[in-house]
PDB file of N, CA and C in Angstrom:
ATOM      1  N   UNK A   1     -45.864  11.897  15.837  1.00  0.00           N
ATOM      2  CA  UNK A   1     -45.888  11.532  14.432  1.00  0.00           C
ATOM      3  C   UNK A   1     -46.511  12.682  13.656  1.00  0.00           C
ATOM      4  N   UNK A   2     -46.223  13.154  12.591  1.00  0.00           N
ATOM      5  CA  UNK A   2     -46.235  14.080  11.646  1.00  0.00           C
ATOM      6  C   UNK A   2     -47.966  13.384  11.144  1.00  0.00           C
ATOM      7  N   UNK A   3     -48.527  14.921  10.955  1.00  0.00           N
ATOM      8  CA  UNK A   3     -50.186  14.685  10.223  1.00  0.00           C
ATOM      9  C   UNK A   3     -49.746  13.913   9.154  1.00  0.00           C
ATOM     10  N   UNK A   4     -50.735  13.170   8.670  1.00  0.00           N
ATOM     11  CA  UNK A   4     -50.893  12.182   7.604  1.00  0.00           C
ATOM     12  C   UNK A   4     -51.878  12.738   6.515  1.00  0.00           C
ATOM     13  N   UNK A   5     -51.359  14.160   5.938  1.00  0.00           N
ATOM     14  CA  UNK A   5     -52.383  14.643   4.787  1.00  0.00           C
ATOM     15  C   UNK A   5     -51.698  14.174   3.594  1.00  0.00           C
ATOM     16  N   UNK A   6     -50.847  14.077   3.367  1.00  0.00           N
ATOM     17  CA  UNK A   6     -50.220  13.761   1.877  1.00  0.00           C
ATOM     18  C   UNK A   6     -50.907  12.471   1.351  1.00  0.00           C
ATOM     19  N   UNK A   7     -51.268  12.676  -0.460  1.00  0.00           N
ATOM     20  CA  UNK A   7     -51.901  11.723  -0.706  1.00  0.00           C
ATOM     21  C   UNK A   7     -51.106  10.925  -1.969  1.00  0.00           C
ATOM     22  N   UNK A   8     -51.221   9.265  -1.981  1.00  0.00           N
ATOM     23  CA  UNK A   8     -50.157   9.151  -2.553  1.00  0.00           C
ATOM     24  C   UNK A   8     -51.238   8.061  -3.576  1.00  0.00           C
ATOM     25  N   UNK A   9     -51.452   8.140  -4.524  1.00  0.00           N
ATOM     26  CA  UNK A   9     -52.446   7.326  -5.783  1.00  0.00           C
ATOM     27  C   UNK A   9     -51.487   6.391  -6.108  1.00  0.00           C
ATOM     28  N   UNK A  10     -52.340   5.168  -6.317  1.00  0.00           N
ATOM     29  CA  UNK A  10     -51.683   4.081  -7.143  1.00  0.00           C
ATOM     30  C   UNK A  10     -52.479   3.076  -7.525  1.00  0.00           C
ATOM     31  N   UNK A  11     -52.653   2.316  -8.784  1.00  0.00           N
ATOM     32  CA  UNK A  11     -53.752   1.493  -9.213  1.00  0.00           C
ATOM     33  C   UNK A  11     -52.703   0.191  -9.398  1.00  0.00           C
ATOM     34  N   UNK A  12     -54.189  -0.977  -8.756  1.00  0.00           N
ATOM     35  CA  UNK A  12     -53.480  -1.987  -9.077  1.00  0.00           C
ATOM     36  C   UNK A  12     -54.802  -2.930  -8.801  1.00  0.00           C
ATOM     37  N   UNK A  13     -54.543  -4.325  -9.782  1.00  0.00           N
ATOM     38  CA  UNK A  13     -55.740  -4.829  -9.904  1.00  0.00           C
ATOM     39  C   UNK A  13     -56.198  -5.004  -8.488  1.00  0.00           C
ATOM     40  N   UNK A  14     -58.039  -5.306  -8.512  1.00  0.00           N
ATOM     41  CA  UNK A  14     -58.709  -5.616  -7.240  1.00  0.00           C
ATOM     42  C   UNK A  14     -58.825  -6.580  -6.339  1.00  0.00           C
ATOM     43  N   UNK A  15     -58.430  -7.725  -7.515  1.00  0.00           N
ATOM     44  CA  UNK A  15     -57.739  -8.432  -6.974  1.00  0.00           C
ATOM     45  C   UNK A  15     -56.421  -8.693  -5.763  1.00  0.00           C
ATOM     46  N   UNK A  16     -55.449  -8.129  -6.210  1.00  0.00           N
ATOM     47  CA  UNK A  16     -54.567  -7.931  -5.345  1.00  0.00           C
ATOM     48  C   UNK A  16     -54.806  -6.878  -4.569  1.00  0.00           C
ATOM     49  N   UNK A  17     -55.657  -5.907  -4.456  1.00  0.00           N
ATOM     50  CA  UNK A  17     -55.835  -4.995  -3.322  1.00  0.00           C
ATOM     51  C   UNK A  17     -56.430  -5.839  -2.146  1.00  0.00           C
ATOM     52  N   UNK A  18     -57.659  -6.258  -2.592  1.00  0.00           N
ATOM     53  CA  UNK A  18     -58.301  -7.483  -1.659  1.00  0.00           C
ATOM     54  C   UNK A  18     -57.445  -8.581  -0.842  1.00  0.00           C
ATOM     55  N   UNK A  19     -56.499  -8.960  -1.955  1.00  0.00           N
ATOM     56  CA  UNK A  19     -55.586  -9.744  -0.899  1.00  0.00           C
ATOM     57  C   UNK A  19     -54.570  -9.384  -0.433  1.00  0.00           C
ATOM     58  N   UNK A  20     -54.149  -8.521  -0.413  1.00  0.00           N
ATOM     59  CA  UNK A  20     -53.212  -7.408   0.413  1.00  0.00           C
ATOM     60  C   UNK A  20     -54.069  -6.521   1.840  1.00  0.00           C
ATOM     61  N   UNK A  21     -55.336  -6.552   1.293  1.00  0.00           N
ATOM     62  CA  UNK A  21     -56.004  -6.171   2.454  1.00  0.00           C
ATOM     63  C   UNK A  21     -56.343  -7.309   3.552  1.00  0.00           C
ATOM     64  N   UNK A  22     -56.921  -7.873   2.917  1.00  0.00           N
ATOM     65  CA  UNK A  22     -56.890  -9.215   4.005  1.00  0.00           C
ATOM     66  C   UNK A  22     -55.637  -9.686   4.864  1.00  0.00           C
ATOM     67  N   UNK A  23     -54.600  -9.291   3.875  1.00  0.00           N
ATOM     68  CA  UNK A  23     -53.285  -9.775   4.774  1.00  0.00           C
ATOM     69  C   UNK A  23     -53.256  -8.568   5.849  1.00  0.00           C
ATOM     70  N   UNK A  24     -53.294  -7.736   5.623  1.00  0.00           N
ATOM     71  CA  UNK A  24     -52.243  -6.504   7.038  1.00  0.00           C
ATOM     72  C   UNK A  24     -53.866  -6.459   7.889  1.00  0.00           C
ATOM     73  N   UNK A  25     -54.972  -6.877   7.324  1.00  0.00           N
ATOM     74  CA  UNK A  25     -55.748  -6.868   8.675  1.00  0.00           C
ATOM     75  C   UNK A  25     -55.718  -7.955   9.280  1.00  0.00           C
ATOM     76  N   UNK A  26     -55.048  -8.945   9.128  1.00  0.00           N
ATOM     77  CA  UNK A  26     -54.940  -9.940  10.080  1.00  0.00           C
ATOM     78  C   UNK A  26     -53.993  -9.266  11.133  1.00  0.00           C
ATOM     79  N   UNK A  27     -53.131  -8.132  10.725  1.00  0.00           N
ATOM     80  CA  UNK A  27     -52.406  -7.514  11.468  1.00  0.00           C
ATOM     81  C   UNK A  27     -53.029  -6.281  12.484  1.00  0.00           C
ATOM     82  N   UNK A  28     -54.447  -6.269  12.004  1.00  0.00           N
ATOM     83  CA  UNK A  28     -54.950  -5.298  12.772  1.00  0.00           C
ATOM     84  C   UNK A  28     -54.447  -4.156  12.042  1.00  0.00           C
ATOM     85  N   UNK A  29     -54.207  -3.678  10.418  1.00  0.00           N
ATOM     86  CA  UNK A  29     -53.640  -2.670   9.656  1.00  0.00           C
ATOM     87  C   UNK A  29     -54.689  -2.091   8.642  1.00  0.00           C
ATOM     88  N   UNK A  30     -54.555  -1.079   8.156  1.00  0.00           N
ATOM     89  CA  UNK A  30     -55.420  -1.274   7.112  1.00  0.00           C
ATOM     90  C   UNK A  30     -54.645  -0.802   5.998  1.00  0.00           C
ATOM     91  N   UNK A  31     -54.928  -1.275   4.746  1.00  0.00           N
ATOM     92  CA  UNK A  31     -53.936  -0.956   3.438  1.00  0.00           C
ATOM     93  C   UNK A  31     -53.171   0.489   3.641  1.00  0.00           C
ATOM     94  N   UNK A  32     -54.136   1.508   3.805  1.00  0.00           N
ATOM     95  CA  UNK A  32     -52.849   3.081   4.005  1.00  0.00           C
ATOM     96  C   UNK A  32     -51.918   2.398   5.065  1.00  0.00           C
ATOM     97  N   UNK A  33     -52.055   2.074   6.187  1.00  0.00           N
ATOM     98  CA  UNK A  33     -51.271   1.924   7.420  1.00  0.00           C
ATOM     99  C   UNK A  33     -49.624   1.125   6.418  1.00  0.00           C
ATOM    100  N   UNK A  34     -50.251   0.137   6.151  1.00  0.00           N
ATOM    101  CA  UNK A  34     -49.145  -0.863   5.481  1.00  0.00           C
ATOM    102  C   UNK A  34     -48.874   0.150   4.641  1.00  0.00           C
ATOM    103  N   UNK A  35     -48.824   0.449   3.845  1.00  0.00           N
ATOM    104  CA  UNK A  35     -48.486   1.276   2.920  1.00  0.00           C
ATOM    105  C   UNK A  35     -47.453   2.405   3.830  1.00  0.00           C
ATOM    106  N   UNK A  36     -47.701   3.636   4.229  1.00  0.00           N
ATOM    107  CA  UNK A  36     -47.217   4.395   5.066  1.00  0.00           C
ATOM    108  C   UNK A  36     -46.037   3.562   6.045  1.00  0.00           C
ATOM    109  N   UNK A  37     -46.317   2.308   6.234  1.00  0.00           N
ATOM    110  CA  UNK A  37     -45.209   1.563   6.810  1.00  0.00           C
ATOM    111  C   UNK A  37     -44.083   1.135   6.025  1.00  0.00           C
ATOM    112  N   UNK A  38     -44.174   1.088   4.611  1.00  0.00           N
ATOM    113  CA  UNK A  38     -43.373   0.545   3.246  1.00  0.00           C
ATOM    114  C   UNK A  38     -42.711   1.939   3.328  1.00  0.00           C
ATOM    115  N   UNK A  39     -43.291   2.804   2.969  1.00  0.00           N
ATOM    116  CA  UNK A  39     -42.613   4.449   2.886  1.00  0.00           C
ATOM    117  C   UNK A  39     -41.403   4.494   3.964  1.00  0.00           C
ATOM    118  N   UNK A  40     -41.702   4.237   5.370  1.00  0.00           N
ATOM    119  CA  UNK A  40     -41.387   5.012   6.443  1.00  0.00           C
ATOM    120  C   UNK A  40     -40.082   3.973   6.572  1.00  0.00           C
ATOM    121  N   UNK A  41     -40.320   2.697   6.247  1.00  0.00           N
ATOM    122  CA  UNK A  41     -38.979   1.780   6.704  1.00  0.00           C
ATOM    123  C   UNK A  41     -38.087   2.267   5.102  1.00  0.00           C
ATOM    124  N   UNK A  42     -38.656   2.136   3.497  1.00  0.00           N
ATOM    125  CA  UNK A  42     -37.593   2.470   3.084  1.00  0.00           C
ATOM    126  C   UNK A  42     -36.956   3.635   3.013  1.00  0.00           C
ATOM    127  N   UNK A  43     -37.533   4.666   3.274  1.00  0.00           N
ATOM    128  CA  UNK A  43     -36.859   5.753   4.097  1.00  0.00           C
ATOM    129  C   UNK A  43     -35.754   5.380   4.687  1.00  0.00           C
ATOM    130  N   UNK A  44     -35.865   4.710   5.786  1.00  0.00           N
ATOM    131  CA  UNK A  44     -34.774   4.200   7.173  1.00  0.00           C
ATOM    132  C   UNK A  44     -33.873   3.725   6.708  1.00  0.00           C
ATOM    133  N   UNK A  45     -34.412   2.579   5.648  1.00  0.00           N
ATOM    134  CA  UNK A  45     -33.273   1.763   5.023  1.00  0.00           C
ATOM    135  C   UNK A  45     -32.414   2.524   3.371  1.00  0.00           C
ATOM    136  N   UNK A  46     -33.263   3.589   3.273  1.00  0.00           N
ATOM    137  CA  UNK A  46     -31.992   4.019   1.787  1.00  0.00           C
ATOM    138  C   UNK A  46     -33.184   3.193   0.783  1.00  0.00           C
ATOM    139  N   UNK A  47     -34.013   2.788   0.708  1.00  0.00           N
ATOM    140  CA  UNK A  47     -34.074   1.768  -0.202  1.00  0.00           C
ATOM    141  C   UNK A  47     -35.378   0.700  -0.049  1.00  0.00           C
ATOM    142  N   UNK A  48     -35.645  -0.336  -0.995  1.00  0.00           N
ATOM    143  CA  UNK A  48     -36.456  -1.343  -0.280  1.00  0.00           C
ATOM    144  C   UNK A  48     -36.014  -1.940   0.877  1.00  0.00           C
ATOM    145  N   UNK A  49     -37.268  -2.399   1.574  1.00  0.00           N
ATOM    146  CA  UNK A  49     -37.299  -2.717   3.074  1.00  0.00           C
ATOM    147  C   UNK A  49     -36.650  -3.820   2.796  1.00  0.00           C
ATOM    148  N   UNK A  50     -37.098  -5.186   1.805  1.00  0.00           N
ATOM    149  CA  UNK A  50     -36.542  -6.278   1.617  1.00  0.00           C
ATOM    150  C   UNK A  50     -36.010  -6.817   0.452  1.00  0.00           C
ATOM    151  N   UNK A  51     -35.717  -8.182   0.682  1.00  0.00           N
ATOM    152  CA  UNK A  51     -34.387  -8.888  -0.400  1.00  0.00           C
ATOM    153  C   UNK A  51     -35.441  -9.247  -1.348  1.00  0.00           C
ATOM    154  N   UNK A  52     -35.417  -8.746  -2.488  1.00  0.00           N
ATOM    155  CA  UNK A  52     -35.683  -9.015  -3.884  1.00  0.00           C
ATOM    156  C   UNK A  52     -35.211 -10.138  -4.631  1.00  0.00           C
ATOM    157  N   UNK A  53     -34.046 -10.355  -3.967  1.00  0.00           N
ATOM    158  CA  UNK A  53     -33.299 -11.654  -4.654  1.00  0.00           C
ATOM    159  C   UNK A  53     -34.130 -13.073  -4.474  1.00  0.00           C
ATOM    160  N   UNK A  54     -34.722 -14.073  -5.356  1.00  0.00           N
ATOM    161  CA  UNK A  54     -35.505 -15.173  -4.917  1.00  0.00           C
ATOM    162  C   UNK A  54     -34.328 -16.045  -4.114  1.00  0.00           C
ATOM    163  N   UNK A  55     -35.094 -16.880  -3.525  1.00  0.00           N
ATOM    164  CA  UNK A  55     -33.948 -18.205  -2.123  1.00  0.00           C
ATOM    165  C   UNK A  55     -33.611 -19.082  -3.060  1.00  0.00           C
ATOM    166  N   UNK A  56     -32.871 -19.636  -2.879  1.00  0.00           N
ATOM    167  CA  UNK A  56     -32.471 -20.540  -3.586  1.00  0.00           C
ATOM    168  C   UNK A  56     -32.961 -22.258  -3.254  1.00  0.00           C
ATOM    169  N   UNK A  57     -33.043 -22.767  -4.298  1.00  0.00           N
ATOM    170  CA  UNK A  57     -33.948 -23.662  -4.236  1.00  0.00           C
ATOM    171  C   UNK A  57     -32.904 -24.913  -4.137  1.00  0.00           C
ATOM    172  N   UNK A  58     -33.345 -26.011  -3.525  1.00  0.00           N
ATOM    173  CA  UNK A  58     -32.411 -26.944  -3.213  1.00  0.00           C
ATOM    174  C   UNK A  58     -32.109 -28.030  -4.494  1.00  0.00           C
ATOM    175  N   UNK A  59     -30.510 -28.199  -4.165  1.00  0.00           N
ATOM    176  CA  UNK A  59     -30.068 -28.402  -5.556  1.00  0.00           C
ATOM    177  C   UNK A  59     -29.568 -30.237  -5.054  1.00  0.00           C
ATOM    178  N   UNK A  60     -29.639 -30.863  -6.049  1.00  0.00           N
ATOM    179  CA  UNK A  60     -29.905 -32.548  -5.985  1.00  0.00           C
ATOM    180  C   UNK A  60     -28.458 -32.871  -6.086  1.00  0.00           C
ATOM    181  N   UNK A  61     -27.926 -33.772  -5.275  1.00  0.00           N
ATOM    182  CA  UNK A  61     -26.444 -34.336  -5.336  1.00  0.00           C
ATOM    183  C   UNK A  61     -26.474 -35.586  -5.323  1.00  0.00           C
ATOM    184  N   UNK A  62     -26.232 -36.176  -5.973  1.00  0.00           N
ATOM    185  CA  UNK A  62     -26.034 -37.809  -6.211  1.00  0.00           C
ATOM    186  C   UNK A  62     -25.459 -38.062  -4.759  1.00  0.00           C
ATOM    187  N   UNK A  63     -24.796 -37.827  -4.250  1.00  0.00           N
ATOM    188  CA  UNK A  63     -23.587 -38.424  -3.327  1.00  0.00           C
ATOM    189  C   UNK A  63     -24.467 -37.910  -1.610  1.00  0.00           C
ATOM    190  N   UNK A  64     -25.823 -37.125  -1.690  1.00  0.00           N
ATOM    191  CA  UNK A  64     -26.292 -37.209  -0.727  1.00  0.00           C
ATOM    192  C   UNK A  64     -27.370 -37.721  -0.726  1.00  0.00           C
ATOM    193  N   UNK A  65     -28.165 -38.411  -1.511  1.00  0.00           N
ATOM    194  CA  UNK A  65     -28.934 -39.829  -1.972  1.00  0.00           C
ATOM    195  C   UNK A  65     -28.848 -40.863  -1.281  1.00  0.00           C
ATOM    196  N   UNK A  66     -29.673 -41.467  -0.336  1.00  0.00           N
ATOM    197  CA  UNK A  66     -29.299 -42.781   0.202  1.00  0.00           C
ATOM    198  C   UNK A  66     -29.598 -43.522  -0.478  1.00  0.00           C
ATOM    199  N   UNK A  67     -29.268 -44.751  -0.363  1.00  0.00           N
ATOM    200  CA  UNK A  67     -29.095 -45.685  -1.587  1.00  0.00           C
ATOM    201  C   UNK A  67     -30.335 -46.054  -1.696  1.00  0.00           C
ATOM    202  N   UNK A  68     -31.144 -47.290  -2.840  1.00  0.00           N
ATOM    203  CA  UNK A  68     -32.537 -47.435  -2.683  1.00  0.00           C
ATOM    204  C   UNK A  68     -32.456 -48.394  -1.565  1.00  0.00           C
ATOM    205  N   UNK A  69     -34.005 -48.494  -1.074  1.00  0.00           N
ATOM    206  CA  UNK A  69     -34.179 -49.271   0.147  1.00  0.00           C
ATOM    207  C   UNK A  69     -35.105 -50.414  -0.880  1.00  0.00           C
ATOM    208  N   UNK A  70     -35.141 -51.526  -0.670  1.00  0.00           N
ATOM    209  CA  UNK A  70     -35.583 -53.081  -0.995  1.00  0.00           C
ATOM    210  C   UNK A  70     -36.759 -52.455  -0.785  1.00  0.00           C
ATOM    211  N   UNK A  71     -37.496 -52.244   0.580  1.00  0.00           N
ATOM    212  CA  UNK A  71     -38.277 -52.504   0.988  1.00  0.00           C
ATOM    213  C   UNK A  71     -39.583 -51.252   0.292  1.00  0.00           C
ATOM    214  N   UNK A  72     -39.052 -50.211  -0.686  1.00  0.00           N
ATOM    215  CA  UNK A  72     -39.542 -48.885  -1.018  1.00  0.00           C
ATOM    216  C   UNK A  72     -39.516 -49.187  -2.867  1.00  0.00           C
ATOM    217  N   UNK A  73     -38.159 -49.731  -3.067  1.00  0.00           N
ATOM    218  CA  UNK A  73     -37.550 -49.780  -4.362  1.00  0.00           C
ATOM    219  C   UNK A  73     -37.479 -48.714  -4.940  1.00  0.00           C
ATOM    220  N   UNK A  74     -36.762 -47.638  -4.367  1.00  0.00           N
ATOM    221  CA  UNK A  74     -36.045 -46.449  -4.709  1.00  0.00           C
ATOM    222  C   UNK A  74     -35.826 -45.514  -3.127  1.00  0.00           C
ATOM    223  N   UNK A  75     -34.997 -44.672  -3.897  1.00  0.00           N
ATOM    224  CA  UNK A  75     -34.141 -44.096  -2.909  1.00  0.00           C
ATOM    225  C   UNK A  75     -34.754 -42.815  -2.060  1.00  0.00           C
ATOM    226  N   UNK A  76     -34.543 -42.766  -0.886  1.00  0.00           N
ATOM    227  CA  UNK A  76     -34.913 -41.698  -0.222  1.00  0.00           C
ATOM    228  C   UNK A  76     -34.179 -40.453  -0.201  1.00  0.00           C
ATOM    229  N   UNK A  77     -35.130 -39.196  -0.600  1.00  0.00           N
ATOM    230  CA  UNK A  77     -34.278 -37.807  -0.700  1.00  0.00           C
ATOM    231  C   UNK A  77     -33.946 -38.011   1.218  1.00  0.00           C
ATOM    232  N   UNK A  78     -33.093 -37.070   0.833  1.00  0.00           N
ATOM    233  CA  UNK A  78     -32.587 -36.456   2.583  1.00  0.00           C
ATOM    234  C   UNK A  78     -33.520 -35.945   2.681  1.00  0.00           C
ATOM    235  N   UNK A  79     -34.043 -34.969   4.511  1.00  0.00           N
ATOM    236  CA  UNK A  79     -34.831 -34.415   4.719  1.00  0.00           C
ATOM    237  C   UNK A  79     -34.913 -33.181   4.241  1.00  0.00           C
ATOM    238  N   UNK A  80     -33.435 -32.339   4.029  1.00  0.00           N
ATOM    239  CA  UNK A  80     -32.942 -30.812   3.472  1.00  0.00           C
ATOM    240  C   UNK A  80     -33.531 -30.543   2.197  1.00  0.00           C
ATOM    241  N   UNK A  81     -33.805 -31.827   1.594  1.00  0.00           N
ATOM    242  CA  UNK A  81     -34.167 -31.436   0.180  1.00  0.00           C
ATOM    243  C   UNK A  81     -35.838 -31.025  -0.391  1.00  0.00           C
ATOM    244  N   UNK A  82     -36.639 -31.000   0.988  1.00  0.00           N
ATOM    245  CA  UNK A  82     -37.820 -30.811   1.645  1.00  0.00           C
ATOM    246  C   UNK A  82     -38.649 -29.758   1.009  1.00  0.00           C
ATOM    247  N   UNK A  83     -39.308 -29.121   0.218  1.00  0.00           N
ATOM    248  CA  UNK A  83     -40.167 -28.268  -0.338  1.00  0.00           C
ATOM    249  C   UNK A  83     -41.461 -28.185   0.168  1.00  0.00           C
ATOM    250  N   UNK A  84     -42.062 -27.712   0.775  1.00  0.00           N
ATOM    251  CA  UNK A  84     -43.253 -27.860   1.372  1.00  0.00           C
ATOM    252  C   UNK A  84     -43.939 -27.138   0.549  1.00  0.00           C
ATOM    253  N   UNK A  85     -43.828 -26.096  -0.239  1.00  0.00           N
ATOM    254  CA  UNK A  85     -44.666 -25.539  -1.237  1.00  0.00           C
ATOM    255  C   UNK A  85     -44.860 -26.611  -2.177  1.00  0.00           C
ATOM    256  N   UNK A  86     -43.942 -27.745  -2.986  1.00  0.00           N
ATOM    257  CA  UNK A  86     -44.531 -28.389  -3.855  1.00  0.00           C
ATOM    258  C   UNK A  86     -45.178 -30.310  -3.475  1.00  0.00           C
ATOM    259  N   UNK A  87     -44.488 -30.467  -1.826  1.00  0.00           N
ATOM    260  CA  UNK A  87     -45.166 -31.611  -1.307  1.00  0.00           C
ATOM    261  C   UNK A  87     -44.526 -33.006  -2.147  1.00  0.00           C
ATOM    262  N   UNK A  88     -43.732 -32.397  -2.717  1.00  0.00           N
ATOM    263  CA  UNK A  88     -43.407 -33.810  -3.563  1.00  0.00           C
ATOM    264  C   UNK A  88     -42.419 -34.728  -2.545  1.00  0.00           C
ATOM    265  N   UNK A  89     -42.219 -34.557  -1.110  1.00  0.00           N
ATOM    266  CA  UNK A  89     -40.749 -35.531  -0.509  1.00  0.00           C
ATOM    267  C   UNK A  89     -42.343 -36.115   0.077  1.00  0.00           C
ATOM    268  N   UNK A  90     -43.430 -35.359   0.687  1.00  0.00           N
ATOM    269  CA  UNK A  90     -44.538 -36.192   1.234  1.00  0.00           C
ATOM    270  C   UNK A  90     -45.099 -37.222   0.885  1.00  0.00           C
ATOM    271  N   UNK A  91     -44.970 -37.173  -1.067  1.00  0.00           N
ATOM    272  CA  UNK A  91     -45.888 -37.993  -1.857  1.00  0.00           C
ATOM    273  C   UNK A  91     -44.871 -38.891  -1.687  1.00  0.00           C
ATOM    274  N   UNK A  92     -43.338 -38.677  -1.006  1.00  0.00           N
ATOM    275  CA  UNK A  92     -42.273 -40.205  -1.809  1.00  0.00           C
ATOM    276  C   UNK A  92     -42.764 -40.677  -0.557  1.00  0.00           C
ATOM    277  N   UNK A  93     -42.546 -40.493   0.417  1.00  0.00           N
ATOM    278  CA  UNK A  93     -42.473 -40.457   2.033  1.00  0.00           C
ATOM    279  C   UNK A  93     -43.869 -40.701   3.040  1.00  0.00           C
ATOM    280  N   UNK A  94     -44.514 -41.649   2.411  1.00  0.00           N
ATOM    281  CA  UNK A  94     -45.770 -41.445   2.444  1.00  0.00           C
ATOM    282  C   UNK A  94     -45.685 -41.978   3.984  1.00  0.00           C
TER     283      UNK A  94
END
């Protein structure tokens, strides 16, 4: 591997340095390492390492709705329609 003298500046709140650091040392990294790793893959790749595009978020269909249940008095989402970032099928689904 090629010496590592080149120096590359960049400011960004301390916030997010802190938690960017905390993340790649769970990796056993330290911020240059990650960093120098962002360089070296988009190098490889032409480009950014990853998809920029956000996922797409699951979209509601009447016709995959089970009907309401008596016993709930309203209807159960399917399991696909599942968000675990916002917990809301947990709160129906108790």
């Amino acid at each position: 591997m090629a010496s590592r003298t080149a120096e590359v500046k960049s400011y960004v709140s301390p916030e997010v340095k802190a938690a960017a650091s905390d993340v790649y040392a769970r990796w056993g990294m330290s911020l240059s390492d990650a960093i120098n790793t962002f360089l070296i893959k988009s190098v490889e790749v032409g480009g950014l390492p990853f998809n920029m595009r956000p996922e797409p978020k699951p979209v509601y269909r009447a016709s995959t709705v089970l009907p309401a249940d008596p016993a709930y008095g309203s209807s159960i989402l399917p399991a696909d329609m599942n968000d675990d970032e916002d917990g809301l099928y947990d709160r129906l689904v108790d």
